[in-house]
C-alpha atoms as a PDB file:
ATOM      1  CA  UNK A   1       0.000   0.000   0.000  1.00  0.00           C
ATOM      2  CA  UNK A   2       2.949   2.047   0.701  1.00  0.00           C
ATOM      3  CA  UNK A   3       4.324   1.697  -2.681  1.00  0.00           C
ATOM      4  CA  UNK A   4       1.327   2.763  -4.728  1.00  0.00           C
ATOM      5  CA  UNK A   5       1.019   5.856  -2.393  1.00  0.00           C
ATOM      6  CA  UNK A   6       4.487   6.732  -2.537  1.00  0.00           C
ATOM      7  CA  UNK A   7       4.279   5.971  -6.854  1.00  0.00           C
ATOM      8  CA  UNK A   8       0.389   8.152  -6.892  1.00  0.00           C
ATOM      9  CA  UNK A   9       2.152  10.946  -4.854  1.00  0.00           C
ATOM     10  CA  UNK A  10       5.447  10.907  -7.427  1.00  0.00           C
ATOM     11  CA  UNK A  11       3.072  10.650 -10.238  1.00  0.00           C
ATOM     12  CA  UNK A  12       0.960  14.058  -8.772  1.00  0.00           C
ATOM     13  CA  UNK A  13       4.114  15.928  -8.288  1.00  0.00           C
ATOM     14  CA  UNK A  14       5.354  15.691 -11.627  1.00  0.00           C
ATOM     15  CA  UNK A  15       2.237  16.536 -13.221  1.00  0.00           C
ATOM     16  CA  UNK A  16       2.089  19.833 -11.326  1.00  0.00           C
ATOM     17  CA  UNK A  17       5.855  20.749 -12.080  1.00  0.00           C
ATOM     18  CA  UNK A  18       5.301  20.024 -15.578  1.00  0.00           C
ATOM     19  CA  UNK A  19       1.932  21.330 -15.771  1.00  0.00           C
ATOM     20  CA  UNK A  20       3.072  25.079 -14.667  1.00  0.00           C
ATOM     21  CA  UNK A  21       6.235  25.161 -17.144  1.00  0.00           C
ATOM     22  CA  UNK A  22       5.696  27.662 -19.913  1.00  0.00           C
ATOM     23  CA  UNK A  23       7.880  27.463 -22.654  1.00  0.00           C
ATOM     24  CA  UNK A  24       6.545  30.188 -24.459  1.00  0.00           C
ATOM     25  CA  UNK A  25       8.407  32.355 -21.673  1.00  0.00           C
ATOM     26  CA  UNK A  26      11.406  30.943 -22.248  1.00  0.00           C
ATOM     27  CA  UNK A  27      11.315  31.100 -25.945  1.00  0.00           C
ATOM     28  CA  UNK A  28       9.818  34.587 -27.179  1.00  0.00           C
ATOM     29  CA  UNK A  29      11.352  36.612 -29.368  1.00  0.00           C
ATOM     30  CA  UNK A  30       9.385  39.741 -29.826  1.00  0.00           C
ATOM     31  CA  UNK A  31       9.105  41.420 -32.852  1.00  0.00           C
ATOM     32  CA  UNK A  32       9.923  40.585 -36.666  1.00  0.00           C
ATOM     33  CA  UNK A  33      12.545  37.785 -37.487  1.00  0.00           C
ATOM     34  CA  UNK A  34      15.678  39.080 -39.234  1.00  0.00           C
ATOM     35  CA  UNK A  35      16.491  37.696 -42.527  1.00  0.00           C
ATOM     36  CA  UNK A  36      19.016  35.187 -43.539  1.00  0.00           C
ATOM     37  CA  UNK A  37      21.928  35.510 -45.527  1.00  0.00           C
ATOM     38  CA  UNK A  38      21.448  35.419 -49.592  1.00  0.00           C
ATOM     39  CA  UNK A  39      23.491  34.447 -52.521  1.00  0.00           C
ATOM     40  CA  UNK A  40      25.752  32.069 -50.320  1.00  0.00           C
ATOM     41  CA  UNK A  41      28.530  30.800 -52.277  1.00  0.00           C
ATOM     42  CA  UNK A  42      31.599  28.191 -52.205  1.00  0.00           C
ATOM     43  CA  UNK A  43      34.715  27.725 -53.945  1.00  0.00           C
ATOM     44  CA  UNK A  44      37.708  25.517 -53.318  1.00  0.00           C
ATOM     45  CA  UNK A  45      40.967  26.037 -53.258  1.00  0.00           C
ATOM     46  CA  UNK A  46      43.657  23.370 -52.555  1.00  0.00           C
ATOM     47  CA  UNK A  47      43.093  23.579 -48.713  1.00  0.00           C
ATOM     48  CA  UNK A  48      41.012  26.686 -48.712  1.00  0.00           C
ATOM     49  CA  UNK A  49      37.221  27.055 -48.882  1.00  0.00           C
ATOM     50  CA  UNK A  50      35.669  30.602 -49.476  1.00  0.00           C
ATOM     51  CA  UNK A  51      32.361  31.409 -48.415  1.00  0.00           C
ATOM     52  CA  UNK A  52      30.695  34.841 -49.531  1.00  0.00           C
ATOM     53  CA  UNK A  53      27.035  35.741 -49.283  1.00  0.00           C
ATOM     54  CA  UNK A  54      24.866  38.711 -49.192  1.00  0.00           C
ATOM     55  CA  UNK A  55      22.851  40.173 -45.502  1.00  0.00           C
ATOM     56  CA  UNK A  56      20.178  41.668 -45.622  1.00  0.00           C
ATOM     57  CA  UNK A  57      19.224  44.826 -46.986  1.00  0.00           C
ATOM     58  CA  UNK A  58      17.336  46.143 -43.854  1.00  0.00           C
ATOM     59  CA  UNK A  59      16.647  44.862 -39.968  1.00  0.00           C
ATOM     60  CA  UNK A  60      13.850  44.701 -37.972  1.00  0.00           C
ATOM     61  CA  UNK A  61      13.789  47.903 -35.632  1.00  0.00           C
ATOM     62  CA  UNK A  62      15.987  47.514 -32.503  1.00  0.00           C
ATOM     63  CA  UNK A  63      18.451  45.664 -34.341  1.00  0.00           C
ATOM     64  CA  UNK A  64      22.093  46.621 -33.675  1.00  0.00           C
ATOM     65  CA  UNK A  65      23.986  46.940 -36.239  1.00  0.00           C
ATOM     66  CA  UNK A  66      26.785  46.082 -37.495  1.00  0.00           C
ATOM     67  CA  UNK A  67      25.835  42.487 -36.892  1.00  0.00           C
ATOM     68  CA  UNK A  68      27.607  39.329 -36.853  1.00  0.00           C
ATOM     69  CA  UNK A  69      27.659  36.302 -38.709  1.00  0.00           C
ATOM     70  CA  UNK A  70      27.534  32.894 -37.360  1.00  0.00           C
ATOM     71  CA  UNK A  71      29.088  29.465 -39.421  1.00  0.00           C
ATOM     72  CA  UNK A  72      28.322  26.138 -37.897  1.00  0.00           C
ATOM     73  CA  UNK A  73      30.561  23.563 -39.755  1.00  0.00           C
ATOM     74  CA  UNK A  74      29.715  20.042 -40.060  1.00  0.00           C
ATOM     75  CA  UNK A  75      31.996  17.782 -41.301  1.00  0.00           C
ATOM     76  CA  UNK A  76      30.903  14.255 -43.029  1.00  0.00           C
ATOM     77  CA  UNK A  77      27.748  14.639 -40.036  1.00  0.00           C
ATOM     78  CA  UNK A  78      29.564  15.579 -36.989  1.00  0.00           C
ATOM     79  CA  UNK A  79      29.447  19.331 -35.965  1.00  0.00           C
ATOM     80  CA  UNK A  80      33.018  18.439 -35.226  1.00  0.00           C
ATOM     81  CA  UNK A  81      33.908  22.121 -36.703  1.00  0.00           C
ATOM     82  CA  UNK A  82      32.630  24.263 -34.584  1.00  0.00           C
ATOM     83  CA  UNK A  83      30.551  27.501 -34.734  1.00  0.00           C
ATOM     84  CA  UNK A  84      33.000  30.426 -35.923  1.00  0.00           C
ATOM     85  CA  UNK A  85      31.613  33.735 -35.472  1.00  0.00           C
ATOM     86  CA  UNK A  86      32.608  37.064 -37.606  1.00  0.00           C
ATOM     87  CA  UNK A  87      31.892  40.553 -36.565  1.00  0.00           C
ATOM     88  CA  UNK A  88      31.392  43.794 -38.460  1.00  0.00           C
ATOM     89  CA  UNK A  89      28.828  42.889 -41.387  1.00  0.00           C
ATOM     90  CA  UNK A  90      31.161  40.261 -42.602  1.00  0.00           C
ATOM     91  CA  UNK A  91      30.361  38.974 -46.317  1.00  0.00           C
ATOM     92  CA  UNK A  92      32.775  35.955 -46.860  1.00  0.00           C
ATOM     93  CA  UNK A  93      35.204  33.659 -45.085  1.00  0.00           C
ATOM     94  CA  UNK A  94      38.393  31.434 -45.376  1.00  0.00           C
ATOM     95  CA  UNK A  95      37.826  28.019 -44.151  1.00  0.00           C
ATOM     96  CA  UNK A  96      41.495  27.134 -44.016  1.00  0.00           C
ATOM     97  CA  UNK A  97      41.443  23.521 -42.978  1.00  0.00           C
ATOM     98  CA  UNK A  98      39.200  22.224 -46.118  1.00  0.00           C
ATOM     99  CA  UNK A  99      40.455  17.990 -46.789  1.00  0.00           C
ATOM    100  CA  UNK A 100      38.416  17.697 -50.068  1.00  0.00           C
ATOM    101  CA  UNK A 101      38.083  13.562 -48.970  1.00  0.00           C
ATOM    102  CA  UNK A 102      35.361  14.874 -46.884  1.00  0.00           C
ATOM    103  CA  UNK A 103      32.097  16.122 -46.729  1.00  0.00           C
ATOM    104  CA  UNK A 104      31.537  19.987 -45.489  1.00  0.00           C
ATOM    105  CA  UNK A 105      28.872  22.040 -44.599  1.00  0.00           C
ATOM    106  CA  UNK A 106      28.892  25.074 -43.934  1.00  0.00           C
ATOM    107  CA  UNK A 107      25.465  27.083 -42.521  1.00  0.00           C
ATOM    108  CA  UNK A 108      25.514  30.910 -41.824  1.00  0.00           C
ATOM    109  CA  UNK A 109      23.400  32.691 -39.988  1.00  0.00           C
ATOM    110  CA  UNK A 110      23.229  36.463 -39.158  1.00  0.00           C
ATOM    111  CA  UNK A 111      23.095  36.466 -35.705  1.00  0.00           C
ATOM    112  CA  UNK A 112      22.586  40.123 -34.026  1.00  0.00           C
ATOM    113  CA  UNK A 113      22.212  41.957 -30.868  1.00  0.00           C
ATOM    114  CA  UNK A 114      18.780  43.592 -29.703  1.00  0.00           C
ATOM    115  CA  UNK A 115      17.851  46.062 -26.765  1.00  0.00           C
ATOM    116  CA  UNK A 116      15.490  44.281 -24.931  1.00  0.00           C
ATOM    117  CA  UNK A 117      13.031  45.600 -22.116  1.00  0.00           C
ATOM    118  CA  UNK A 118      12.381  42.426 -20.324  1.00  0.00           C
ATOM    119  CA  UNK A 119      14.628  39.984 -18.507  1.00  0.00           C
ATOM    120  CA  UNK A 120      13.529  36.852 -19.599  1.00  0.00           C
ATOM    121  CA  UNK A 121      14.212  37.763 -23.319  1.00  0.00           C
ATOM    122  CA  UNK A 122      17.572  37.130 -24.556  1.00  0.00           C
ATOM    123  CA  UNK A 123      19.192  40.247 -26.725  1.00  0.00           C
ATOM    124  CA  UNK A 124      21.019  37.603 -28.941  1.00  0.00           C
ATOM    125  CA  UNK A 125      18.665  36.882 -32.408  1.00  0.00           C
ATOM    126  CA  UNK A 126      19.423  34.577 -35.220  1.00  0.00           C
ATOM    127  CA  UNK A 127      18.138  34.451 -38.615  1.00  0.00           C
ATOM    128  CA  UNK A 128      17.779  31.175 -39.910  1.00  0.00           C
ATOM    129  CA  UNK A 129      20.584  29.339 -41.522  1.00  0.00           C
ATOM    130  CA  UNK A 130      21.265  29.180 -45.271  1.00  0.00           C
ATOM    131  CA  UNK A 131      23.472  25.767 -46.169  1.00  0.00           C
ATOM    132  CA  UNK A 132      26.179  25.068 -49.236  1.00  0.00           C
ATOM    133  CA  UNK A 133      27.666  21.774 -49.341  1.00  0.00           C
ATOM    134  CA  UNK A 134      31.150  20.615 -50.025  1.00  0.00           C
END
């Protein structure tokens, strides 16, 4: 009898922890997403790879600009190469360590700081990520 009380009681306690959780909270991002990156491009050379690409014309208002640019590189499926992140409206990059044997990919994001009035919002925004393989 013990044992179903104590399991009931576990059971009831969860519930209510998970019940009041709000994710939306944690989550928001007010106002309009920014846009991604355009016209990405990739080229090879011997042990270089060069990445260029357009931003965005405008941002959303409270946008801080210049912005950065965030490149997640996966290589053959592991994110084994990191996140490298470029400041000062940067339009292209030199990934020196290119093997051609293997499969790269490269996504960039702009990723840019907002002034935000509320605590629970971060000030770091992302657009989403536009992709070239290699």
């Amino acid at each position: 009898m013990m044992k179903k009380a104590l399991i009931f009681l576990m059971l009831v306690t969860s519930i209510s922890i998970t019940g009041c959780y709000d994710d939306d909270i944690l989550t928001s991002k007010g106002g309009e997403p920014i846009e991604m990156v355009t016209n990405l491009e990739a080229s090879v050379s011997g042990n270089n790879a060069t990445l260029s690409w357009n931003l965005p014309a405008s941002y959303p208002e409270g946008i801080i600009t210049p912005v950065s640019v965030q490149i997640l590189v996966t290589i053959d499926g592991s994110r084994e190469g990191g996140a490298i992140v470029l400041d000062d409206n940067p339009t292209s990059y030199v990934y020196s360590n290119y093997d051609s044997s293997k499969e790269y990919r490269f996504t960039v994001k702009v990723m840019a700081m907002k002034e935000t009035m509320e605590d629970y919002e971060s000030d770091t925004f992302y657009s989403s990520g536009n992709t070239v393989t290699l």
